[in-house]
Protein backbone atom coordinates (compact mmCIF):
# COMPACT_ATOMS: atom_id res chain seq x y z
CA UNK A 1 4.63 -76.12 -54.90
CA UNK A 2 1.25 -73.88 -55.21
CA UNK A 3 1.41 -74.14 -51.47
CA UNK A 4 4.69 -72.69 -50.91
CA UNK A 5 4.51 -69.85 -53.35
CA UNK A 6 0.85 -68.99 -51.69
CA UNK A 7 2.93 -68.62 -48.46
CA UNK A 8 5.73 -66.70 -49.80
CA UNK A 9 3.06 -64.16 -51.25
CA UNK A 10 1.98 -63.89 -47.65
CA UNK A 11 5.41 -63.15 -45.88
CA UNK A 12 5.80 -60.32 -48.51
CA UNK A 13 2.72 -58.77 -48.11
CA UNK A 14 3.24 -58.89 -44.46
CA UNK A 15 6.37 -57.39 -44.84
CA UNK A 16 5.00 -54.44 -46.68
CA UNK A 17 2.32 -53.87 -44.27
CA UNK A 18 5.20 -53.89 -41.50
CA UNK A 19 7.50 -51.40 -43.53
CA UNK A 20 4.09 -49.08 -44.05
CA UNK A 21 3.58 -49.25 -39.90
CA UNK A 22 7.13 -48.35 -39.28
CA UNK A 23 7.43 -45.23 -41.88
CA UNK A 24 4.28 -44.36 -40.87
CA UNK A 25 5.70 -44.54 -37.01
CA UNK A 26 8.91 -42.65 -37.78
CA UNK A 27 6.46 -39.92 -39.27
CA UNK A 28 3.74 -39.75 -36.81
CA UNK A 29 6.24 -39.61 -34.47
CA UNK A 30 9.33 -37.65 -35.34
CA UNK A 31 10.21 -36.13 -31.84
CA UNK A 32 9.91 -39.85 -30.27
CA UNK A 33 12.05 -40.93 -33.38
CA UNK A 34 14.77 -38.18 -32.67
CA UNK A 35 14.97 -38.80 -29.19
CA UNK A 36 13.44 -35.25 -27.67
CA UNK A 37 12.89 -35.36 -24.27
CA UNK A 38 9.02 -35.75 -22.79
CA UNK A 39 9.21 -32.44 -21.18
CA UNK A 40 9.62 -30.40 -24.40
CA UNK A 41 6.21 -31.25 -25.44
CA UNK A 42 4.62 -32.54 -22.13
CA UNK A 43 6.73 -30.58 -19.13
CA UNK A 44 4.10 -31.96 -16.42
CA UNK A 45 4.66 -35.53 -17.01
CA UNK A 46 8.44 -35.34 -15.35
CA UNK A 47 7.32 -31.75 -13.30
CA UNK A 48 3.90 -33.16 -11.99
CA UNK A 49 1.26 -30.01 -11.43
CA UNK A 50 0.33 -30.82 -8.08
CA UNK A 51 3.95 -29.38 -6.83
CA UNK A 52 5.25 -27.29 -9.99
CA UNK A 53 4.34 -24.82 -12.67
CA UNK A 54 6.28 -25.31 -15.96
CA UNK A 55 6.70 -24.15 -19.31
CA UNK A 56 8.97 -25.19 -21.74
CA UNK A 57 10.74 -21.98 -24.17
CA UNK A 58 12.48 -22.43 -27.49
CA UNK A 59 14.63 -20.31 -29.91
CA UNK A 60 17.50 -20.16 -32.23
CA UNK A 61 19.76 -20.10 -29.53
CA UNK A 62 20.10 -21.31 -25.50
CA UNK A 63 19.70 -18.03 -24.61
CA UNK A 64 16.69 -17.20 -26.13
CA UNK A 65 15.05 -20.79 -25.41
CA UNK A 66 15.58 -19.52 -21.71
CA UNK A 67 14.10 -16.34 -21.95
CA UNK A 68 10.61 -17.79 -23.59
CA UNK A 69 10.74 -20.25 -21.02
CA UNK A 70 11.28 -17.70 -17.71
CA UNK A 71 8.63 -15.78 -20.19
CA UNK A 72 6.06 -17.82 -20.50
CA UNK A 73 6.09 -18.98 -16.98
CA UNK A 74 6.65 -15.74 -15.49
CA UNK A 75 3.20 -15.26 -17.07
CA UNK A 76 1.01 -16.95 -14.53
CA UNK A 77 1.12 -13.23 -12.47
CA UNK A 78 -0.77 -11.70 -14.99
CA UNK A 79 0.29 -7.93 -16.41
CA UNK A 80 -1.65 -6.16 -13.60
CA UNK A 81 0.96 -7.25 -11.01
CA UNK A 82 3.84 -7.43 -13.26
CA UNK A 83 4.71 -3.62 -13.32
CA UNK A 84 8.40 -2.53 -12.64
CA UNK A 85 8.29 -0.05 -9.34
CA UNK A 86 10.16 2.98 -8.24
CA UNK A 87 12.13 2.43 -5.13
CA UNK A 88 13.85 4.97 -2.86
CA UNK A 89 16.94 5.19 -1.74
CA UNK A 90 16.37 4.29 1.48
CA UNK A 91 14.72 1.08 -0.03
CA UNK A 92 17.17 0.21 -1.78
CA UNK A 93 19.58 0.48 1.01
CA UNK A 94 17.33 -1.03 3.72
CA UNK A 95 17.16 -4.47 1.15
CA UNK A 96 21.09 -4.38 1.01
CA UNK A 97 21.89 -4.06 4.27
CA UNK A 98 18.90 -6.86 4.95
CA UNK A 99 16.11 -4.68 7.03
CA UNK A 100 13.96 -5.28 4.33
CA UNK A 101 13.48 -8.65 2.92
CA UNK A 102 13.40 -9.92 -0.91
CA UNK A 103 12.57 -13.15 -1.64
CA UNK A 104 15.16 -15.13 -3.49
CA UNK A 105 15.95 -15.12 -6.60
CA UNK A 106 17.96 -17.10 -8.67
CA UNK A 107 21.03 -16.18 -10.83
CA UNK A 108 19.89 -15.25 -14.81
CA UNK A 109 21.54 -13.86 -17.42
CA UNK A 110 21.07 -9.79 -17.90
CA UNK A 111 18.67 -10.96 -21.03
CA UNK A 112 16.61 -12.25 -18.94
CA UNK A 113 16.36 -8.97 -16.15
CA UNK A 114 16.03 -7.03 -18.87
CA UNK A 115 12.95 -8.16 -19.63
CA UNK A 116 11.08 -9.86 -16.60
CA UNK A 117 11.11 -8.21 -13.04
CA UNK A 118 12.22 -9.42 -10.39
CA UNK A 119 9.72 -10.09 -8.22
CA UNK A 120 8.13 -12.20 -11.30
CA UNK A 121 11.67 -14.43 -10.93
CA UNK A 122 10.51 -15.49 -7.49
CA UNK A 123 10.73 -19.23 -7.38
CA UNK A 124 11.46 -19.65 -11.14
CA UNK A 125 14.59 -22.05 -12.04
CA UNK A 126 16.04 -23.19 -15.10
CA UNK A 127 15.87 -27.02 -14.92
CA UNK A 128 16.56 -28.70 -18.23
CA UNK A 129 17.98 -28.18 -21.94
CA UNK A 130 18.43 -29.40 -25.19
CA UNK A 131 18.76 -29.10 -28.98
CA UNK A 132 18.13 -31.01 -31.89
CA UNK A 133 20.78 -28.57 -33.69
CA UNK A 134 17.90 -26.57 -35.56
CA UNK A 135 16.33 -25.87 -32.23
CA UNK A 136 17.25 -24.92 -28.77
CA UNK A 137 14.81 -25.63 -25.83
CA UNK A 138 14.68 -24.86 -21.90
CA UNK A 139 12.22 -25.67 -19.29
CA UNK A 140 11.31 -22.95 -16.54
CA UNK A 141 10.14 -24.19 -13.70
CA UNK A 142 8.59 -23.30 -10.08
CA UNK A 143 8.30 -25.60 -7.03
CA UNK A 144 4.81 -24.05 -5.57
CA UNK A 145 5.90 -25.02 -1.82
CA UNK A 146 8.68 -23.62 -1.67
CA UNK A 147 8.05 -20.54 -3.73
CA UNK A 148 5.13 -19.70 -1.01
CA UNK A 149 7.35 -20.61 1.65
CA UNK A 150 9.93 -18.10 0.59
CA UNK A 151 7.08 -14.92 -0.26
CA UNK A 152 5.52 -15.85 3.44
CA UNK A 153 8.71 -15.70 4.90
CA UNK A 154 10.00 -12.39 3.10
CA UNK A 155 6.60 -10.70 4.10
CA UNK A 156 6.35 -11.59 7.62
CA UNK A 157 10.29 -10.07 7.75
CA UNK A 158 8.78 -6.91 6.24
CA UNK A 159 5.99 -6.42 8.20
CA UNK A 160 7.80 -6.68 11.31
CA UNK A 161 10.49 -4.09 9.76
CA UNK A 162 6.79 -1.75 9.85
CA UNK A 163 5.67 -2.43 13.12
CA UNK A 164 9.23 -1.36 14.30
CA UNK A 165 8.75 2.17 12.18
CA UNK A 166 5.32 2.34 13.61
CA UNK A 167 6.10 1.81 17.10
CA UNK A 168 8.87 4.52 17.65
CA UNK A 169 8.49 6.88 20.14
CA UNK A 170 8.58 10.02 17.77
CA UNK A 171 6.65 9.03 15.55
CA UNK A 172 3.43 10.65 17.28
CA UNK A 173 5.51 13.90 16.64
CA UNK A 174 4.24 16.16 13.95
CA UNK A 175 7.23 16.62 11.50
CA UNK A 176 8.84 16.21 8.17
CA UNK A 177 11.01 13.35 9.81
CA UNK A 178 8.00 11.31 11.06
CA UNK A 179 6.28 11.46 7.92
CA UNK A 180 9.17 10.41 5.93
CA UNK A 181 9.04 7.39 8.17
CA UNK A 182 5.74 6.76 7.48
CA UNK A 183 6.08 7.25 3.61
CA UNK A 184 9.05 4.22 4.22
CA UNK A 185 6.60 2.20 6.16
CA UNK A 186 3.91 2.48 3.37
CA UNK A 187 6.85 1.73 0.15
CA UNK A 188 7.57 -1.69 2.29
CA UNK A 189 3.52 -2.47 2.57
CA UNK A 190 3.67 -1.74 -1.14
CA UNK A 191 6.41 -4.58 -2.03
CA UNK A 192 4.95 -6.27 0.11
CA UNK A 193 1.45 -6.84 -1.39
CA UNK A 194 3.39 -7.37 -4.51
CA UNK A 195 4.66 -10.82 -2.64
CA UNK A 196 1.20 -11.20 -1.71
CA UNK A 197 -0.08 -10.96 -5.03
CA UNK A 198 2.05 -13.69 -6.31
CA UNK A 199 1.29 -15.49 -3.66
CA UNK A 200 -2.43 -15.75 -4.25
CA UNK A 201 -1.55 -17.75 -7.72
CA UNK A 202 0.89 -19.89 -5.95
CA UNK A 203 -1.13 -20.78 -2.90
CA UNK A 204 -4.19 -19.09 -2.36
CA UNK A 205 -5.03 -19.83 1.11
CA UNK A 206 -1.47 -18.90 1.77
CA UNK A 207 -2.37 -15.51 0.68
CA UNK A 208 -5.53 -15.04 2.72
CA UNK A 209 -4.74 -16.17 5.68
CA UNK A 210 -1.50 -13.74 5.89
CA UNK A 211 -3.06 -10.67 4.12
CA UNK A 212 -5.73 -10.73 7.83
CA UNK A 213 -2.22 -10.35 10.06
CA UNK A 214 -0.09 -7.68 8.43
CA UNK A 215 -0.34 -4.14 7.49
CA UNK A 216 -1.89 -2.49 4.22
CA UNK A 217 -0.38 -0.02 2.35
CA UNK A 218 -4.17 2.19 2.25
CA UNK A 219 -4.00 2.26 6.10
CA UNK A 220 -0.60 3.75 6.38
CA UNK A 221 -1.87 6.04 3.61
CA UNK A 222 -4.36 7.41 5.55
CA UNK A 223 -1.92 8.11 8.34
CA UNK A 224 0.09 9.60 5.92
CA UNK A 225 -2.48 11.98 4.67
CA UNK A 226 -3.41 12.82 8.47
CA UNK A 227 0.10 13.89 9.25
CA UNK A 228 0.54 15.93 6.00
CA UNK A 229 -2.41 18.35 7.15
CA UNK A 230 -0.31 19.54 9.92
CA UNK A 231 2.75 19.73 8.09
CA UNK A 232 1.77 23.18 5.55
CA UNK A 233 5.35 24.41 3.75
CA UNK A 234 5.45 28.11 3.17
CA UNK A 235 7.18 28.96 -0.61
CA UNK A 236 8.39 31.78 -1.98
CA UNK A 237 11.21 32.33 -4.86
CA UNK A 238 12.07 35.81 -5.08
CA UNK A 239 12.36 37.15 -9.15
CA UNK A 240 9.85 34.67 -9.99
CA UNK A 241 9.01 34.18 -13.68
CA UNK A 242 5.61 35.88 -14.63
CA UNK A 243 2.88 34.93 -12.78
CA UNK A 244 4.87 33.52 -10.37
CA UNK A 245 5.04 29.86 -12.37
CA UNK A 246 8.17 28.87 -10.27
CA UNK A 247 6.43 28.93 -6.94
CA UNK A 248 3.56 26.93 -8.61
CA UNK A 249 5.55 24.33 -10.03
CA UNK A 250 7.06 23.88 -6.76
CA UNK A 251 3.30 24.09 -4.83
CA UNK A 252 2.67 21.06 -7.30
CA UNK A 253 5.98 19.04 -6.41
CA UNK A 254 5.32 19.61 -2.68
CA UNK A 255 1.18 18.58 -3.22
CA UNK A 256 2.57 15.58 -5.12
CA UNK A 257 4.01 14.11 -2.26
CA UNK A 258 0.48 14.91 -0.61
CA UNK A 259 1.75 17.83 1.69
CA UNK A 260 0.01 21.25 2.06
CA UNK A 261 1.00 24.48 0.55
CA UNK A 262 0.85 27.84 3.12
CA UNK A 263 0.44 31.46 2.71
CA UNK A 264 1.94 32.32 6.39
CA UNK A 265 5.77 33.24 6.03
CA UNK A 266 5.83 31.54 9.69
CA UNK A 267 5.50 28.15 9.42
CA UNK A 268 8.22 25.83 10.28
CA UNK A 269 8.81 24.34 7.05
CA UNK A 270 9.57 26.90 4.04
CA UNK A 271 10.96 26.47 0.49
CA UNK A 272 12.83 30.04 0.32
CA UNK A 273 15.00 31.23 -2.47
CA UNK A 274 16.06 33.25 -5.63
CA UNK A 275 15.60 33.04 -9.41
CA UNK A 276 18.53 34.42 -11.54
CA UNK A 277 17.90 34.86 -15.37
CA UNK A 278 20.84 36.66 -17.63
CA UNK A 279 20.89 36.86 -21.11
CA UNK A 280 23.88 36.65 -23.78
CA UNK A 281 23.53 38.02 -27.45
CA UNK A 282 25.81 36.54 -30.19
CA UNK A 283 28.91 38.88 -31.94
CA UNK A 284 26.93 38.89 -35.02
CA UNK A 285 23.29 40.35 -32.85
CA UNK A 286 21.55 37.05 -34.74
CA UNK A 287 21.36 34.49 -30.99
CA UNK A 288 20.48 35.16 -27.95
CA UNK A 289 21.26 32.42 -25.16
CA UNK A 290 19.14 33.19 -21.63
CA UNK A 291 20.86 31.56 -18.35
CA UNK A 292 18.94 30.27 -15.49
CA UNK A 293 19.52 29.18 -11.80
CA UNK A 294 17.12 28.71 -9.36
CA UNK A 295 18.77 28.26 -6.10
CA UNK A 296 16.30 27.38 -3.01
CA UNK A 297 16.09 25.10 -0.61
CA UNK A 298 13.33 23.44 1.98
CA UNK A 299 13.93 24.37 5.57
CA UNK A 300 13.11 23.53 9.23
CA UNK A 301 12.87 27.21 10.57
CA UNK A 302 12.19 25.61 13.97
CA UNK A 303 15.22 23.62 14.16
CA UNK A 304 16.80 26.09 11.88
CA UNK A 305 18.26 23.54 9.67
CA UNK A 306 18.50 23.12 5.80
CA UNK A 307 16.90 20.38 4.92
CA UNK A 308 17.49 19.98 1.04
CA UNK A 309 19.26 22.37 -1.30
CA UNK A 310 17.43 22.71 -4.62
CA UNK A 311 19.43 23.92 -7.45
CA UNK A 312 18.58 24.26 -11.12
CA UNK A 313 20.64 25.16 -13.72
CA UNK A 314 20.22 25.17 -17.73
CA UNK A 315 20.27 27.74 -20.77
CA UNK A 316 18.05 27.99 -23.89
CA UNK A 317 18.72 30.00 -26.73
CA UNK A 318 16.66 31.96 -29.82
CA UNK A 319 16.73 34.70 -32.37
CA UNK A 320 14.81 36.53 -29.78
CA UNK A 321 15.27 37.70 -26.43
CA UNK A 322 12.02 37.23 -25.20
CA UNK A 323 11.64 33.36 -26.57
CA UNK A 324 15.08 32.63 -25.05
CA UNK A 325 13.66 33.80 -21.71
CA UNK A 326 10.38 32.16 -22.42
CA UNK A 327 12.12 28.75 -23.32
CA UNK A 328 14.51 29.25 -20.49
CA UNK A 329 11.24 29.31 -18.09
CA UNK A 330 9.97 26.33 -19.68
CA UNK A 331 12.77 24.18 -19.29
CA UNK A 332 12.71 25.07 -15.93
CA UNK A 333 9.28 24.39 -14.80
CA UNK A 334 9.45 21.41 -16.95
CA UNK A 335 12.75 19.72 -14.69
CA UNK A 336 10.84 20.76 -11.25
CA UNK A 337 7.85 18.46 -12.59
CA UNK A 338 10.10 16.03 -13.58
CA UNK A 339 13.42 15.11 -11.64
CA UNK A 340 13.18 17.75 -8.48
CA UNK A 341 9.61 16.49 -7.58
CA UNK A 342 11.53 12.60 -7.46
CA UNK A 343 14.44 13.95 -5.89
CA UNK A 344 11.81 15.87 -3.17
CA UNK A 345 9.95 12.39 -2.91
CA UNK A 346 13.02 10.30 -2.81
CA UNK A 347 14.48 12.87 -0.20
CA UNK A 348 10.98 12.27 1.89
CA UNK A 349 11.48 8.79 1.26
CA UNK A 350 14.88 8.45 2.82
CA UNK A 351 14.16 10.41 6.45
């Protein structure tokens, strides 16, 4: 009988001791006990490293698990090659039409384009999902073989797309047209060393070995800044403000696209034109509004052809007639730095 209840006493305390291990299982363990997947916490044991990056996001919602995901992934190009660009015109219509090359990307959700480029989206899918229904997570991930299989393959396109531009016959011919060529030649070595640079964190080797065959961006720069030498423009806006701060603000739109400003009324490129400036008092003599237009435009005087119309138009106004005219010049110097000298680039851009 003492036997027996010695070996009941047992079986219970065993029993306890196999509760204890259990609770303390369920509790060491809560994401194994609720049935999360392994890649929420440990992405490379179902994505192995050798042949992906991957990063798992969460959020209150699916939407925002995805972007911390593409995020967080989207990382790995660090912020020095993850600035958004300024593309021309031409650019933009050269990559529709497909003479210019961009590596896929895959379809995401305007949250997400909002706030990664594009060329960081290179590669990056959205693979898995889930919720616990507190939590929503998403795992981001890139296939490294086929990511540098697609930015080789976009930037050999390209740079074939500049030897074509390089090799035409004109382009040994001094002009405006030429060196808007070269300007496009040089934006699609830009875009293209942005492929490069992603492809030195995807494949390294990759990278090298391509950047030895295809054309820089400071190369064509220097060809650039040889052809603008010969290529002076001759300005002169009649009715200029004081101190003639018109004709400098365009001198410093046309030196911002690294071409030369002349003195000689007969070169072959001129930016020729007026400045009108009219002023309006109020019935009640207390505001003056001052009106401007400057109305110019760049020409080839050898072909005799207008090239591009530049017109500005805005009023200020003041208690003053001299502050309305001085606001009226500001505003107007002030647009020529800003939009005019991207519309003159943009225009250069697009020959």
């Amino acid at each position: 009988m003492q036997l027996k209840h010695k070996h009941l006493i047992r079986v219970f305390h065993q029993s306890k001791c196999a509760a204890f291990f259990l609770v303390f299982a369920i509790c060491a363990f809560p994401m194994a006990a609720a049935g999360m997947p392994v890649w929420v916490t440990t992405p490379y044991k179902v994505y192995p490293s050798e042949k992906y990056f991957a990063q798992c996001g969460s959020g209150t919602s699916a939407k925002k698990a995805e972007l911390d995901a593409v995020e967080k992934l989207a990382a790995i190009f660090n912020t020095s090659i993850s600035s958004k660009s300024f593309s021309s015109n031409r650019m933009k219509q050269a990559q529709k039409e497909g003479e210019v090359s961009t590596a896929k990307v895959f379809d995401f959700s305007q949250d997400i384009t909002r706030k990664v480029s594009v060329e960081d989206l290179i590669g990056i899918e959205l693979k898995e999902s889930y919720t616990d229904g507190n939590t929503f997570y998403a795992l981001a991930v890139m296939n490294k073989v086929n990511t540098a299989k697609a930015l080789v393959s976009a930037v050999q396109f390209n740079d074939k797309k500049i030897q074509a531009l390089l090799k035409d016959e004109n382009l040994g011919n001094i002009s405006i047209i030429n060196y808007g060529r070269l300007n496009f030649a040089k934006e699609i070595a830009l875009l293209n060393e942005k492929y490069l640079a992603r492809l030195d964190v995807v494949d390294s080797s990759a990278s090298a070995n391509l950047k030895k065959c295809v054309t820089d961006s400071a190369s064509l720069q220097k060809e650039i800044s040889s052809m603008a030498t010969f290529i002076p423009i001759y300005i002169k806006i009649e009715n200029d403000s004081p101190a003639n701060q018109i004709k400098q603000d365009l001198a410093q739109m046309v030196n911002a696209c690294s071409l030369n400003v002349s003195d000689d009324s007969n070169e072959r490129y001129s930016i020729i034109g007026n400045l009108f400036l009219t002023t309006e008092i109020s019935g009640d003599g207390k505001i003056v509004q001052s009106y401007y237009t400057l109305d110019c435009c760049l020409s080839d005087n050898a072909l005799e052809e207008k090239l591009l119309p530049i017109k500005i138009e805005g009023r200020e106004r003041s208690t003053s007639e001299s502050e309305a005219k001085r606001r009226a010049y500001q505003a107007l110097s002030s647009k020529i730095k800003s939009a005019t000298t991207a519309s003159f680039l943009n225009f250069l851009n697009s020959l």
